[in-house]
N, C-alpha and C. Protein backbone atom coordinates (compact mmCIF):
# COMPACT_ATOMS: atom_id res chain seq x y z
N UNK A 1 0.85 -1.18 0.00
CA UNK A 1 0.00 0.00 0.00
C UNK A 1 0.89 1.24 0.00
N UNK A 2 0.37 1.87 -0.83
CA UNK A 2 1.08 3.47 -1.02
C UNK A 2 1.53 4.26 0.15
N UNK A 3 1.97 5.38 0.59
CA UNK A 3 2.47 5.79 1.87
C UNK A 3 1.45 7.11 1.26
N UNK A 4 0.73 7.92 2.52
CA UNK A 4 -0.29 8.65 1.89
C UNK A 4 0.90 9.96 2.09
N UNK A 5 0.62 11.11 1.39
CA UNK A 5 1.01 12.46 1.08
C UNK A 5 0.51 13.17 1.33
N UNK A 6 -0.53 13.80 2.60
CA UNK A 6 -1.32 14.83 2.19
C UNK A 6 -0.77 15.89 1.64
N UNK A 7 -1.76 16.32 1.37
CA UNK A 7 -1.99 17.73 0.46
C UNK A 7 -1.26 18.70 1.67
N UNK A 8 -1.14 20.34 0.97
CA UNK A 8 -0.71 21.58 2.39
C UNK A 8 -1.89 21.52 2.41
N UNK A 9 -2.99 21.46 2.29
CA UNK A 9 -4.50 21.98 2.28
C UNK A 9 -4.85 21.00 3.45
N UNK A 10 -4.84 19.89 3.21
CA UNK A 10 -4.94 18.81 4.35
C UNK A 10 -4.32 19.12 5.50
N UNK A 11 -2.97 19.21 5.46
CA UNK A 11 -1.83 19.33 6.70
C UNK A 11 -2.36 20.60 7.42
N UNK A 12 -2.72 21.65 6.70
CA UNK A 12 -3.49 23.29 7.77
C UNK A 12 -4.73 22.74 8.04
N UNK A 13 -5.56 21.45 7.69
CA UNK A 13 -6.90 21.46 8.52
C UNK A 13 -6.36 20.62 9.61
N UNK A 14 -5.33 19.75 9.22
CA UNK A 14 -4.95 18.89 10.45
C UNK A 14 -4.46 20.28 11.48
N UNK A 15 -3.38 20.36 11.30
CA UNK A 15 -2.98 21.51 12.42
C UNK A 15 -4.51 22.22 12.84
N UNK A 16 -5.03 22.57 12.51
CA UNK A 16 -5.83 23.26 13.03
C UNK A 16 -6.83 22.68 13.56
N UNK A 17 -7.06 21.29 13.40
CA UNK A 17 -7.95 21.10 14.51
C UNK A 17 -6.99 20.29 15.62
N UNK A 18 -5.57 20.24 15.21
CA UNK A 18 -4.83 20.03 16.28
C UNK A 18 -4.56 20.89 17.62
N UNK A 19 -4.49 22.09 17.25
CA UNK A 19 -4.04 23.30 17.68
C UNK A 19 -4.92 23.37 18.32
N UNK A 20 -6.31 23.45 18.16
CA UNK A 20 -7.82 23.81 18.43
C UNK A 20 -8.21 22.93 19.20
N UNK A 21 -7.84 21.75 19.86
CA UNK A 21 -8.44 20.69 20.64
C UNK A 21 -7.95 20.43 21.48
N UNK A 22 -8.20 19.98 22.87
CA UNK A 22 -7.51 19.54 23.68
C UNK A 22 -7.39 18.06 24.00
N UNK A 23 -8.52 17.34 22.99
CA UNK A 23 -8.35 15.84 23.16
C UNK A 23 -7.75 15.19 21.75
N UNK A 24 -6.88 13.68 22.01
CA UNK A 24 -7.38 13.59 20.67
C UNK A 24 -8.70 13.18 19.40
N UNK A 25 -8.99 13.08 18.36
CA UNK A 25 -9.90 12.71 18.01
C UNK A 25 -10.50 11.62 18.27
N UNK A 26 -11.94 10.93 18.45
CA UNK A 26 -12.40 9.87 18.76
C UNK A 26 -12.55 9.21 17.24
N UNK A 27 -13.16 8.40 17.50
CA UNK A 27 -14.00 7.25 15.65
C UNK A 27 -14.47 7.65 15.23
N UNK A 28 -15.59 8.61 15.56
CA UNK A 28 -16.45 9.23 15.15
C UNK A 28 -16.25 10.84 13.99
N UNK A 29 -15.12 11.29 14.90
CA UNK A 29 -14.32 12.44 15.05
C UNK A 29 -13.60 12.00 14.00
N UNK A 30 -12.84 11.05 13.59
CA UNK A 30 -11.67 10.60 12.59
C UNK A 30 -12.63 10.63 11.32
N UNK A 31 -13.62 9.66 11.40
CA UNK A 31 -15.03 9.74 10.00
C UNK A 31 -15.00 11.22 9.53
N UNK A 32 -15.68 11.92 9.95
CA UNK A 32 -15.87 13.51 10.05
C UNK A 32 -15.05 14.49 9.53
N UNK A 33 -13.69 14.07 9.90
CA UNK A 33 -12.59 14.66 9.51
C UNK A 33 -11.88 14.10 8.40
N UNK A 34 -11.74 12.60 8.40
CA UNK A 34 -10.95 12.40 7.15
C UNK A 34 -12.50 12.54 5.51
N UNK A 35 -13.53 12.23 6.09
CA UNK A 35 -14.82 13.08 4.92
C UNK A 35 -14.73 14.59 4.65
N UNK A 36 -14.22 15.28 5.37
CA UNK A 36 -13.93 16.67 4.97
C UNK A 36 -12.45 17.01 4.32
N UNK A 37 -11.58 15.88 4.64
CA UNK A 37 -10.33 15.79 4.11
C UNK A 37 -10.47 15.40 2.54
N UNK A 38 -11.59 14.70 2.80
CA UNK A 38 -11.20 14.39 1.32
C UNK A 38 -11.78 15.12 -0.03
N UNK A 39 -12.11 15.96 -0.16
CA UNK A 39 -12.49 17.61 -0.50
C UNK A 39 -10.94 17.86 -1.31
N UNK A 40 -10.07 17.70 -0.65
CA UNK A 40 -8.82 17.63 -1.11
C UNK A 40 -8.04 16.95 -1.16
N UNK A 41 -8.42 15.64 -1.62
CA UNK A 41 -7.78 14.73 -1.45
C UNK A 41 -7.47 13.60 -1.42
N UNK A 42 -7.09 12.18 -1.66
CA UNK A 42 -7.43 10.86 -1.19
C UNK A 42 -7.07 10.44 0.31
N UNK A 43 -7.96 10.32 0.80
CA UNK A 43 -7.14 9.85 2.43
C UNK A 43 -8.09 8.95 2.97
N UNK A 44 -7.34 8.20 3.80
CA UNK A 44 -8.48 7.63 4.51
C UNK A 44 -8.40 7.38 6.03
N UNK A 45 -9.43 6.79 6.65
CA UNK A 45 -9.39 7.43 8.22
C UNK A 45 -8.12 6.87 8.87
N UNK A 46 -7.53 5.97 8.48
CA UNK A 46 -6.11 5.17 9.54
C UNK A 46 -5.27 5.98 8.86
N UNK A 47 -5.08 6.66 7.98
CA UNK A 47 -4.64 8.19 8.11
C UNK A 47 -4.35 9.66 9.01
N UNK A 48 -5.39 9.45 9.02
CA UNK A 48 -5.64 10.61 10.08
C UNK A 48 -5.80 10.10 11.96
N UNK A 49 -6.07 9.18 11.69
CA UNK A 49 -5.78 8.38 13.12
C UNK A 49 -4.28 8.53 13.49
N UNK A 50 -3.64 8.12 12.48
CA UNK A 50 -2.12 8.08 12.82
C UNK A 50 -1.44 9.64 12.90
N UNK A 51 -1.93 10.41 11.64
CA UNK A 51 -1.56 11.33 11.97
C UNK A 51 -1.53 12.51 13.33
N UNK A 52 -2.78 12.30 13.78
CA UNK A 52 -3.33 12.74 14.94
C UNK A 52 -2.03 11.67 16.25
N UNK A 53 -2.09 10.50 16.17
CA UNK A 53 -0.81 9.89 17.10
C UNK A 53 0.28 10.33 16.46
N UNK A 54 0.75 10.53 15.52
CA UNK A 54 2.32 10.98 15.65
C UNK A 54 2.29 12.09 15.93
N UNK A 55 1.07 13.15 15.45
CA UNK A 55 1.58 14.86 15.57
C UNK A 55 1.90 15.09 17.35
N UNK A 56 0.53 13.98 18.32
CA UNK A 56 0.68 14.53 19.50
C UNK A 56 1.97 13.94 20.03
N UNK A 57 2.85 12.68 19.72
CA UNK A 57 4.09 12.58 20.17
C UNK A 57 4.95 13.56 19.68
N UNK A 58 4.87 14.16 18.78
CA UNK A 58 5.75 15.39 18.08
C UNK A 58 6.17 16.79 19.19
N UNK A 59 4.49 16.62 19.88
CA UNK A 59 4.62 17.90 20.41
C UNK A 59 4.95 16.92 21.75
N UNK A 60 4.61 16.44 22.13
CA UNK A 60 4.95 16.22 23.56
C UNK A 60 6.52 16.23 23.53
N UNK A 61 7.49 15.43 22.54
CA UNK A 61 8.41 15.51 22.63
C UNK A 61 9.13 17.22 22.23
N UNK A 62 8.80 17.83 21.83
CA UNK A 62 8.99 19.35 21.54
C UNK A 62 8.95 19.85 22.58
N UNK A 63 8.24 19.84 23.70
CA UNK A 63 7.53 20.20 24.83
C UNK A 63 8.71 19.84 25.55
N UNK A 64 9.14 18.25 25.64
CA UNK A 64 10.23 17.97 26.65
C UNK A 64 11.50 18.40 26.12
N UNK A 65 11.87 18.76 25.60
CA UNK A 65 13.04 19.14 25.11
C UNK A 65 13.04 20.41 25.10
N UNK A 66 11.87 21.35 24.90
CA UNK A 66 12.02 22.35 25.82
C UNK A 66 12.32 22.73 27.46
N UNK A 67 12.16 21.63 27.78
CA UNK A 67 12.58 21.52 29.00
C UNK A 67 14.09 21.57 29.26
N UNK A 68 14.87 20.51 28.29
CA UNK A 68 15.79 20.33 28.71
C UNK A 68 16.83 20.38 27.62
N UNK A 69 17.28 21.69 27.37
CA UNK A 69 17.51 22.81 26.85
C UNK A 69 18.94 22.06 26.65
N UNK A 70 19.77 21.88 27.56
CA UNK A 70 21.15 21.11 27.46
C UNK A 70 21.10 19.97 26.08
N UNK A 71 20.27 19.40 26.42
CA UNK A 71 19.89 18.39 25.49
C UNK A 71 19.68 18.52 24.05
N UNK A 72 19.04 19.25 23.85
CA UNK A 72 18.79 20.02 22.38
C UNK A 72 20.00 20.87 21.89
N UNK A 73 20.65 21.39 22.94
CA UNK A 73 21.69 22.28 22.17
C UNK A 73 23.45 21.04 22.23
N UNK A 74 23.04 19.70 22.68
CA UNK A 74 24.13 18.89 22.80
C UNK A 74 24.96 18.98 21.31
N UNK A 75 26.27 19.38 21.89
CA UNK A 75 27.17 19.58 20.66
C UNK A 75 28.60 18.75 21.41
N UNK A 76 28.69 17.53 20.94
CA UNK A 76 29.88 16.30 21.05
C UNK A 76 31.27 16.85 20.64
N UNK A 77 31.44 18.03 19.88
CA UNK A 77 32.67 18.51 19.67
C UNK A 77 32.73 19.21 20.96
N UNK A 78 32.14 19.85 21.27
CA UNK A 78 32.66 21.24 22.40
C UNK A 78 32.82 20.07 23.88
N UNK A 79 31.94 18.96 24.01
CA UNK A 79 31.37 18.28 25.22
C UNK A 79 32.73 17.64 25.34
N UNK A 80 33.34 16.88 23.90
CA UNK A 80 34.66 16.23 24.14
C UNK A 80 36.12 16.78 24.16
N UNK A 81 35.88 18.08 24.44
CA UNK A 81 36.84 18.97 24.12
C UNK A 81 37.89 18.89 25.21
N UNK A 82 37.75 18.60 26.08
CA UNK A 82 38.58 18.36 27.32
C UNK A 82 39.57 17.30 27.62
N UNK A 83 38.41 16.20 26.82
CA UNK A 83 39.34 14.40 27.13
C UNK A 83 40.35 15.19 25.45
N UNK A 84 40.19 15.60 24.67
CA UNK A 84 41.51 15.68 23.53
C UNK A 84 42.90 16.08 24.25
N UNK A 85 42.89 16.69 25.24
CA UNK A 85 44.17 16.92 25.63
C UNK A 85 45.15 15.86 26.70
N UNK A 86 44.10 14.74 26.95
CA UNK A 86 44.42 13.50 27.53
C UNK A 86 45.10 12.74 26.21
């Protein structure tokens, strides 16, 4: 099976009812949405199911790594810079 592509047209309704919600979508909710998706598009609902699970690990992990700032800016040249003179 093909790997789906949405459309940008698709990807700004996703964000936006990402952005806009505080849960994720239910079954019902996925129907609804991937039928209005497809206006632009071929998609289908284990589409948008998934998409909706990866976007919210996206942000959660965005979220933690805002946290931990060291982490994100980890640079292995500057970190090993000390043991080179050993």
């Amino acid at each position: 099976r093909p790997r789906w592509k949405p459309t940008p047209v698709q990807i700004s309704i996703l964000e936006y009812i990402f952005e806009n919600s505080d849960l994720l979508p239910g079954d019902k909710d996925i129907t609804i949405i991937t039928d209005g998706l497809r206006l632009y598009g071929p998609v289908e609902e284990v589409n948008v199911f998934y998409w909706f699970q990866n976007r919210r690990a996206r942000a959660k992990r965005t979220a933690n790594q805002d946290h931990h700032p060291k982490v994100r800016n980890f640079d292995p040249a500057k970190t090993l810079e000390p043991f080179e003179k050993l």
